[in-house]
PDB file of N, CA and C in Angstrom:
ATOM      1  N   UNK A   1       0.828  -1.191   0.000  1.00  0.00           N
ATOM      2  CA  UNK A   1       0.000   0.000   0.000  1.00  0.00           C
ATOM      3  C   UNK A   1       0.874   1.256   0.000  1.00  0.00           C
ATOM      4  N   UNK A   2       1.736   0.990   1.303  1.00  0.00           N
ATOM      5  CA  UNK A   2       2.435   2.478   0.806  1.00  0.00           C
ATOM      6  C   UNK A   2       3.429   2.880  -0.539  1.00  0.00           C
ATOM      7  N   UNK A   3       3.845   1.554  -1.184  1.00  0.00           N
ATOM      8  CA  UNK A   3       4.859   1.584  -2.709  1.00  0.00           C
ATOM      9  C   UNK A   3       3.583   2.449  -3.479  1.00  0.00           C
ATOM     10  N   UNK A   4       2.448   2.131  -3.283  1.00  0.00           N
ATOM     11  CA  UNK A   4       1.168   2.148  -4.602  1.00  0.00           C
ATOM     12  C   UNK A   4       1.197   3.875  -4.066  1.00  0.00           C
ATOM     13  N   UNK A   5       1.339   4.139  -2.680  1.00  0.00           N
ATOM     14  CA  UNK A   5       0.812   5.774  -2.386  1.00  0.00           C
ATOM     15  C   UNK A   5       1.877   6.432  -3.324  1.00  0.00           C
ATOM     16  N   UNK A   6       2.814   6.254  -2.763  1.00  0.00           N
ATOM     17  CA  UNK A   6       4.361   6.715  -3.383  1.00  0.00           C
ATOM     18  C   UNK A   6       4.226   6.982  -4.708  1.00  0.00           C
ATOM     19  N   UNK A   7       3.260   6.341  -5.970  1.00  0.00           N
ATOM     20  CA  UNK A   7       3.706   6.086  -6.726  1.00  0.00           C
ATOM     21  C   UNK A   7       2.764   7.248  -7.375  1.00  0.00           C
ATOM     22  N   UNK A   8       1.398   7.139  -6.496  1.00  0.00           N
ATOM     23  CA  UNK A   8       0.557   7.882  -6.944  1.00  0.00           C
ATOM     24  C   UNK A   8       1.135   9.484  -6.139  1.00  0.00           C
ATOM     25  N   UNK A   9       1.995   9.430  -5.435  1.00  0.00           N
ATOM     26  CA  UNK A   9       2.373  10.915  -5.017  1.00  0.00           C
ATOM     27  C   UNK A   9       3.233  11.425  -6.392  1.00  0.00           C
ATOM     28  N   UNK A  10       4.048  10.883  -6.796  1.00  0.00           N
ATOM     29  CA  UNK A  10       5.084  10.871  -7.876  1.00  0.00           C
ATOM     30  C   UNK A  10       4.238  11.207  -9.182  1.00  0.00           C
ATOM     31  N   UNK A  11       3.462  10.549  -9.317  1.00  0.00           N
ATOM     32  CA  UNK A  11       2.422  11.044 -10.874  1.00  0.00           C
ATOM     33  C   UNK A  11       1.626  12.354 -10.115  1.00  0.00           C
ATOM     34  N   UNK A  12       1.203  12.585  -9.167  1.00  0.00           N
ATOM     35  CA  UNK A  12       0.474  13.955  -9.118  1.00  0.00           C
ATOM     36  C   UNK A  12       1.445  15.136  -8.924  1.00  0.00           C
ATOM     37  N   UNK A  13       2.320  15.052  -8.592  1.00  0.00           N
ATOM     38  CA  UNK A  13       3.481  16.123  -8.561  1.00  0.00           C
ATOM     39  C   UNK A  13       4.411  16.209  -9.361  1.00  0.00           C
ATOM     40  N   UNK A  14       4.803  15.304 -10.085  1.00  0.00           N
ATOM     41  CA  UNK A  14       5.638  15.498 -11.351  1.00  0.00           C
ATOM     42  C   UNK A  14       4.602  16.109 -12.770  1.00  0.00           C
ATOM     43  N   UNK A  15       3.220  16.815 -12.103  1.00  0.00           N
ATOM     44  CA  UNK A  15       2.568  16.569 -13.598  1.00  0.00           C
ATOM     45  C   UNK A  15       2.403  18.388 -14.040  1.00  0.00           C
ATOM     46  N   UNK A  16       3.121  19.043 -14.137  1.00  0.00           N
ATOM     47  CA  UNK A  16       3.169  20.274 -14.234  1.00  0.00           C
ATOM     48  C   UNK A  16       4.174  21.343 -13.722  1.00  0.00           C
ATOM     49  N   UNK A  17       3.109  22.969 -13.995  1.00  0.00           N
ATOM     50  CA  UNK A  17       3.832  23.575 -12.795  1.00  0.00           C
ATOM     51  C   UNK A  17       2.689  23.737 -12.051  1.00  0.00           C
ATOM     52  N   UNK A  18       1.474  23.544 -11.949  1.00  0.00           N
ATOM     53  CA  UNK A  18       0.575  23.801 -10.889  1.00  0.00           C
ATOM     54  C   UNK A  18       1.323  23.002  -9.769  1.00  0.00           C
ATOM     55  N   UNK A  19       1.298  21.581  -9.806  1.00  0.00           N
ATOM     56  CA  UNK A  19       1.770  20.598  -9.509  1.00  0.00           C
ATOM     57  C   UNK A  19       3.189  20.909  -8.481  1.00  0.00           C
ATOM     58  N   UNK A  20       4.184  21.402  -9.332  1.00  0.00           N
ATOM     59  CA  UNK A  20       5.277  21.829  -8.671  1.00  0.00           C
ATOM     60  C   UNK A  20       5.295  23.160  -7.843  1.00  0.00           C
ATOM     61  N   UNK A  21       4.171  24.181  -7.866  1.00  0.00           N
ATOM     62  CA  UNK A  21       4.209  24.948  -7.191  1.00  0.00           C
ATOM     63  C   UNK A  21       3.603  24.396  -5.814  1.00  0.00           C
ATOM     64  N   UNK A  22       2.580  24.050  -5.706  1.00  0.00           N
ATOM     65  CA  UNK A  22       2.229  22.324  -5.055  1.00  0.00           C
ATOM     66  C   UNK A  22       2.992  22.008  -3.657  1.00  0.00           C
ATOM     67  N   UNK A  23       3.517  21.429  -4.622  1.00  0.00           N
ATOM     68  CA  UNK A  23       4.624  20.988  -3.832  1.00  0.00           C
ATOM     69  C   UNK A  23       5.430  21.621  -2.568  1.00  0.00           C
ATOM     70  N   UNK A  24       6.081  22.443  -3.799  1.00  0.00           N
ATOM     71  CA  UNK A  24       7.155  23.532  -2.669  1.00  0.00           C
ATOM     72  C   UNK A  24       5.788  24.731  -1.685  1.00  0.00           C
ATOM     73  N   UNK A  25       5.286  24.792  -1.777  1.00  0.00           N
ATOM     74  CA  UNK A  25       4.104  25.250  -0.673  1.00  0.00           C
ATOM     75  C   UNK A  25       3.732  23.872   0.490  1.00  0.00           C
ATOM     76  N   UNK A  26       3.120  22.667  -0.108  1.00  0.00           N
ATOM     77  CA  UNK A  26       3.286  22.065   1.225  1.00  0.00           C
ATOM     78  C   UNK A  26       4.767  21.199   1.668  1.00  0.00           C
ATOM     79  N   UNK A  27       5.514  21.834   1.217  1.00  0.00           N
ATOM     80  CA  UNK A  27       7.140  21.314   1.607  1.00  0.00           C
ATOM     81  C   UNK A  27       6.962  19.388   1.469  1.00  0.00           C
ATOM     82  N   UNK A  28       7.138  19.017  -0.081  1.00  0.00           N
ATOM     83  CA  UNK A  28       6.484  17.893   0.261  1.00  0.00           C
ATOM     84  C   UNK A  28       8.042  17.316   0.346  1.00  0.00           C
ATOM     85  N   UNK A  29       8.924  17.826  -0.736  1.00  0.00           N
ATOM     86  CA  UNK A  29      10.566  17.336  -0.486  1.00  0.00           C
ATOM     87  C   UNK A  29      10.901  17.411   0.867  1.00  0.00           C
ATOM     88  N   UNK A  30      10.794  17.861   2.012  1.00  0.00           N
ATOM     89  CA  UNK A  30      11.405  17.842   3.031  1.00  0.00           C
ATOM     90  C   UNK A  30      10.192  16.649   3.803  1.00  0.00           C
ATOM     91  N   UNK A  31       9.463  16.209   3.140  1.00  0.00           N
ATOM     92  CA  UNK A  31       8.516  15.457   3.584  1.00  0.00           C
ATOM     93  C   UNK A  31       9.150  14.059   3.593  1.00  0.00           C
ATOM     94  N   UNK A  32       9.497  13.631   1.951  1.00  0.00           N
ATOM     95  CA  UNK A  32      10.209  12.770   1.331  1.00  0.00           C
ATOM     96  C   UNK A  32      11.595  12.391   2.119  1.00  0.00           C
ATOM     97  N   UNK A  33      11.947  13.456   2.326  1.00  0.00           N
ATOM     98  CA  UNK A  33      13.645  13.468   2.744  1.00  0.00           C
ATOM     99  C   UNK A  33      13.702  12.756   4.136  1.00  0.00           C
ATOM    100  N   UNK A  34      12.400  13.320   4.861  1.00  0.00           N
ATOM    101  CA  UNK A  34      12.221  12.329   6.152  1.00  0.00           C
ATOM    102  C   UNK A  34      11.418  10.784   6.231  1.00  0.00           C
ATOM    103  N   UNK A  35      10.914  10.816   5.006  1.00  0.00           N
ATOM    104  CA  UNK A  35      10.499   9.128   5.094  1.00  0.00           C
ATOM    105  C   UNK A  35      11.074   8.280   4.403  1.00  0.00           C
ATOM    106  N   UNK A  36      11.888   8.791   3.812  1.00  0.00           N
ATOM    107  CA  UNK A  36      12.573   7.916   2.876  1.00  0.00           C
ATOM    108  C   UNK A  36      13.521   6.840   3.553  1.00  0.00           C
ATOM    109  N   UNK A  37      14.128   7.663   4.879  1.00  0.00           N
ATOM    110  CA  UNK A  37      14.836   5.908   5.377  1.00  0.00           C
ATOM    111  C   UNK A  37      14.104   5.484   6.417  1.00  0.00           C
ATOM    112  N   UNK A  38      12.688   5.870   6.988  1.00  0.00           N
ATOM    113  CA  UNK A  38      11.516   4.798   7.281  1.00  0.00           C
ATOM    114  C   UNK A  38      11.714   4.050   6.133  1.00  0.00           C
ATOM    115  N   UNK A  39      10.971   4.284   5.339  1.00  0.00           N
ATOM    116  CA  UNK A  39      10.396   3.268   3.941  1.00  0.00           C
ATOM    117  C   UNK A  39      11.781   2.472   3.743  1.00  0.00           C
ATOM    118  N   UNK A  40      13.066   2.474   3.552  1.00  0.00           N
ATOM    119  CA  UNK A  40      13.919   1.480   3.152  1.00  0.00           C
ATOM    120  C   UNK A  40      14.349   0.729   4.715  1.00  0.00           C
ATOM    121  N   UNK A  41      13.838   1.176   6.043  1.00  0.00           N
ATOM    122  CA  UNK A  41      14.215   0.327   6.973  1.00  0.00           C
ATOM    123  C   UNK A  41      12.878  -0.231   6.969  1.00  0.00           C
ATOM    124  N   UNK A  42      11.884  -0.435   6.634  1.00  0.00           N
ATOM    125  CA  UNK A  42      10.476  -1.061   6.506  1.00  0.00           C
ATOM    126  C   UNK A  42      10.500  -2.514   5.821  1.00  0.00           C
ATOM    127  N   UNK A  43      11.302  -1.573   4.487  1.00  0.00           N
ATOM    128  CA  UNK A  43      11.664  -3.100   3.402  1.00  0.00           C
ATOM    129  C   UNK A  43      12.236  -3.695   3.865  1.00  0.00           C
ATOM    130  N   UNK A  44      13.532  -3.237   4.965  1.00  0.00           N
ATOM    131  CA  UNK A  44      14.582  -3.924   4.956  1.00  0.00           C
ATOM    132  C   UNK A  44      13.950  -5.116   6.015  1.00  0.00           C
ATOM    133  N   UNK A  45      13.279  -4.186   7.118  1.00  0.00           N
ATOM    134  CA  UNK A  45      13.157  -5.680   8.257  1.00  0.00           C
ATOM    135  C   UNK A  45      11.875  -6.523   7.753  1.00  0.00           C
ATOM    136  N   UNK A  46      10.993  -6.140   7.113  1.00  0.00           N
ATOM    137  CA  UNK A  46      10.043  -6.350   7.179  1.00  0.00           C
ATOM    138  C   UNK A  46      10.310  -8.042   5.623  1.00  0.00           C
ATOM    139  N   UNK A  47      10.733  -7.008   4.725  1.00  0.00           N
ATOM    140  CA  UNK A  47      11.296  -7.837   3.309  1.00  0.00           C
ATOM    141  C   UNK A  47      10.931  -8.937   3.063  1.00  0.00           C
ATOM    142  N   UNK A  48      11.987  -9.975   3.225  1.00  0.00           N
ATOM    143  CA  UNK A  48      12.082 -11.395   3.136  1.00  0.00           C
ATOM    144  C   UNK A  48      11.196 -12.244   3.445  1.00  0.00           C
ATOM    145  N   UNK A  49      10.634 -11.724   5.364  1.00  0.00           N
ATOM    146  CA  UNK A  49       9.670 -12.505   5.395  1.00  0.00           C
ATOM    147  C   UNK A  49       8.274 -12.370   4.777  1.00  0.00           C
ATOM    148  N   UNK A  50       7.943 -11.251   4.727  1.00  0.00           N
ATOM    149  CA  UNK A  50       6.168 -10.559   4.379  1.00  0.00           C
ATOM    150  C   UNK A  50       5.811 -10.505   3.040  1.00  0.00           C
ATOM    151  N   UNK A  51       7.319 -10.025   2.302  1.00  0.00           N
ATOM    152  CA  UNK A  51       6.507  -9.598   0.747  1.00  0.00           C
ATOM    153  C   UNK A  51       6.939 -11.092  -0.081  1.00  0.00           C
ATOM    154  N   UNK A  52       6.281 -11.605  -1.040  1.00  0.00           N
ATOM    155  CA  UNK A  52       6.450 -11.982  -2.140  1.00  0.00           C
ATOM    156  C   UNK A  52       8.194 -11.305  -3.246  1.00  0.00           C
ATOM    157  N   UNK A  53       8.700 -12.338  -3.838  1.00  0.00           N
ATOM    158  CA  UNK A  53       9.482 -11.842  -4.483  1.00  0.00           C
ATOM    159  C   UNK A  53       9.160 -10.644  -5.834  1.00  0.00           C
ATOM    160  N   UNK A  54       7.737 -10.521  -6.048  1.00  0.00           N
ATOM    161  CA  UNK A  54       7.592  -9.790  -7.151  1.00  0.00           C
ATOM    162  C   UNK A  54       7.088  -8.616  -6.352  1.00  0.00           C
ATOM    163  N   UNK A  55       6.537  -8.678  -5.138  1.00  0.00           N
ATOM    164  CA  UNK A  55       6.303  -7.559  -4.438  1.00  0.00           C
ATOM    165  C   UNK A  55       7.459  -6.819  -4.114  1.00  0.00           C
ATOM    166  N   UNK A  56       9.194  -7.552  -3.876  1.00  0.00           N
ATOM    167  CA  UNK A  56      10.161  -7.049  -3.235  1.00  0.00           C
ATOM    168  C   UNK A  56      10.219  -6.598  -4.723  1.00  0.00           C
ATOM    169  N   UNK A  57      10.273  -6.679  -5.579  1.00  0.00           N
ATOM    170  CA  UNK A  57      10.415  -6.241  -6.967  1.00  0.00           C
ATOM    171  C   UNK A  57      10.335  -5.110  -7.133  1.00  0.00           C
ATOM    172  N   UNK A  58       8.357  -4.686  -6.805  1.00  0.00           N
ATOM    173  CA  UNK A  58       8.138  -3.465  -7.287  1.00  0.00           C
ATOM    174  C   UNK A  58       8.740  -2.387  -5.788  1.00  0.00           C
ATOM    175  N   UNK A  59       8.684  -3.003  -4.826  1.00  0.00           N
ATOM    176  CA  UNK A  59       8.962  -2.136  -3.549  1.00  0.00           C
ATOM    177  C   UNK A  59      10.622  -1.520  -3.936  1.00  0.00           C
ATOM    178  N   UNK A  60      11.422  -2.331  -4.474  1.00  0.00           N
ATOM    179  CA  UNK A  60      12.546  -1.754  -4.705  1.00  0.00           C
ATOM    180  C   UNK A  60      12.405  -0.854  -6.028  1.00  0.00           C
ATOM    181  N   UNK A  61      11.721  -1.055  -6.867  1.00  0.00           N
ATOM    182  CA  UNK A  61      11.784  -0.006  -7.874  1.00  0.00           C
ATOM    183  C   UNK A  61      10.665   1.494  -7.177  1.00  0.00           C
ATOM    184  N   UNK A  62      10.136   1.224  -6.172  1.00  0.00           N
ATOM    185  CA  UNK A  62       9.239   2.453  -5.452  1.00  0.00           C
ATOM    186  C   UNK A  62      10.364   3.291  -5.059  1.00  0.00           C
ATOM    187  N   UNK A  63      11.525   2.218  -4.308  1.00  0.00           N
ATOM    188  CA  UNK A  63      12.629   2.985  -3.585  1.00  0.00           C
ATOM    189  C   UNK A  63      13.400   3.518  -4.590  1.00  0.00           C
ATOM    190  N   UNK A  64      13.701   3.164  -5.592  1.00  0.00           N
ATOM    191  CA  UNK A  64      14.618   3.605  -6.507  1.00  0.00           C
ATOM    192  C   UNK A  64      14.133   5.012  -7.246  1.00  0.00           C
ATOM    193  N   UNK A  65      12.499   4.826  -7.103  1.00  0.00           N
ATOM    194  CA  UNK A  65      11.623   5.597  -7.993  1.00  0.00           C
ATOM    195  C   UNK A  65      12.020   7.333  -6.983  1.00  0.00           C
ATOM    196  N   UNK A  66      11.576   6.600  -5.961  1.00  0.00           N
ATOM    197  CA  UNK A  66      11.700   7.486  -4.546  1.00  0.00           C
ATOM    198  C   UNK A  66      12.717   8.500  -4.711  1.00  0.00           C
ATOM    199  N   UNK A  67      13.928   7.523  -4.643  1.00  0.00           N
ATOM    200  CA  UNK A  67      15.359   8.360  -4.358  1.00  0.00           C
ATOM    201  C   UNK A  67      15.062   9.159  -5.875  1.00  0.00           C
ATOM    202  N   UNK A  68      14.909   9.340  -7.052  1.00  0.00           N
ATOM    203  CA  UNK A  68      14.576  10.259  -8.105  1.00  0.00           C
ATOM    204  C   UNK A  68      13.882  11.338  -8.125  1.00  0.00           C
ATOM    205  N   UNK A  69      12.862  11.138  -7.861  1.00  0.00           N
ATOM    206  CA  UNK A  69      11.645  11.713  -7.618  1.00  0.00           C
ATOM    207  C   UNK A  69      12.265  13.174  -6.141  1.00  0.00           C
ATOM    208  N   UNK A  70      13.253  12.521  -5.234  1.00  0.00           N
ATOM    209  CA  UNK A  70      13.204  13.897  -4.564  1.00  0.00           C
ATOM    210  C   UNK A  70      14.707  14.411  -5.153  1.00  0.00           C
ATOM    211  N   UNK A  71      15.068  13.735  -5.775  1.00  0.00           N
ATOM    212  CA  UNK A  71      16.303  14.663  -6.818  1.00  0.00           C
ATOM    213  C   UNK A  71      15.310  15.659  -7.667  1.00  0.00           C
ATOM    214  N   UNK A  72      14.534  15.245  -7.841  1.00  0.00           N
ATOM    215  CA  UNK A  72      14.100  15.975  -9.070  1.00  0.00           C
ATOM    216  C   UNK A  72      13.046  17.200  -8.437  1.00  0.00           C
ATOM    217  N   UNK A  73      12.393  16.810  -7.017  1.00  0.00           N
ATOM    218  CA  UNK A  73      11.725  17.737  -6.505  1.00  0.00           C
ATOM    219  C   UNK A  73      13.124  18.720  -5.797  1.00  0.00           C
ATOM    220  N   UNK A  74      14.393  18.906  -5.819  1.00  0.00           N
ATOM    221  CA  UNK A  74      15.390  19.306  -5.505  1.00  0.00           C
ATOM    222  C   UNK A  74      15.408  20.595  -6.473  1.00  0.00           C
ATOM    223  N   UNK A  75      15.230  20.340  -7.104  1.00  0.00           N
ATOM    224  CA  UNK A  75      15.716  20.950  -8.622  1.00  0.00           C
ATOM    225  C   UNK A  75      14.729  21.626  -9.144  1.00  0.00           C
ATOM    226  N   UNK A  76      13.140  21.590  -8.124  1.00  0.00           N
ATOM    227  CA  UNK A  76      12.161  22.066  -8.719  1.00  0.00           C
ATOM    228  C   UNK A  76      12.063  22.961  -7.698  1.00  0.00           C
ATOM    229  N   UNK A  77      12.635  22.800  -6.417  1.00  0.00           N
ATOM    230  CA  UNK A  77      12.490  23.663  -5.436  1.00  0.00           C
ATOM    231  C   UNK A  77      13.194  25.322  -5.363  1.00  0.00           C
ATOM    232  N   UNK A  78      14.530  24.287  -6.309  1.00  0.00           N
ATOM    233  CA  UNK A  78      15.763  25.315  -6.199  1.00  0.00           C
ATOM    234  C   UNK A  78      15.405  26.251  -7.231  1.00  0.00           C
ATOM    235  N   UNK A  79      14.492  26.200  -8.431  1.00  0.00           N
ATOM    236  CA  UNK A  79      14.600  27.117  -9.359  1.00  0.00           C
ATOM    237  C   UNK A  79      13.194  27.855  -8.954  1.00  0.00           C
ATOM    238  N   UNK A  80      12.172  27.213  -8.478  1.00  0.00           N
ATOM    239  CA  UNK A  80      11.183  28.103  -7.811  1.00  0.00           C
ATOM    240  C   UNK A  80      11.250  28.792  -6.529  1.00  0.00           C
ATOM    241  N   UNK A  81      12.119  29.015  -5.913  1.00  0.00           N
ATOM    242  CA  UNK A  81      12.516  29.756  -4.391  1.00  0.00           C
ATOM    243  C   UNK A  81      13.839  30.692  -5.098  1.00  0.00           C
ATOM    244  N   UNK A  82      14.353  30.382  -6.340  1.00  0.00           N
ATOM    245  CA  UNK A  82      15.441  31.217  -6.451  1.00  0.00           C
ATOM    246  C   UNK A  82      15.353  32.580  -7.316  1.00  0.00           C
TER     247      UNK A  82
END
């Protein structure tokens, strides 16, 4: 559930500049920046035993998606505050 939120946070904020103004108003990058190593210590303990191998699949491409997604809200922050 939370890979599927993630994923749907990532398509509603990457989809513009409404979108990116959005964003940097409810500070969602500094949001990201603090759950992001919840969510990979989640996978990590939780992993092996709970998910399915195609579930650890998509959960690691959420994380991978993740770590992008606040590079890129980085870069959306820095040119709209500057």
């Amino acid at each position: 559930v939370t890979g599927e939120a993630l994923d749907a946070l990532f398509d509603v904020f990457a989809d513009g500049e409404a979108a990116e103004k959005a964003s940097v108003q409810i500070k969602l990058l500094a949001a990201l920046k603090e759950f992001q190593p919840v969510f990979k210590m989640k996978i990590r303990k939780e992993g092996r035993g709970k998910y399915s191998p195609d579930q650890l699949c998509v959960l690691d491409n959420v994380k991978m998606n993740l770590r992008r997604f606040i590079a890129y809200q980085e870069t959306v922050e820095k040119r709209l505050t500057s």
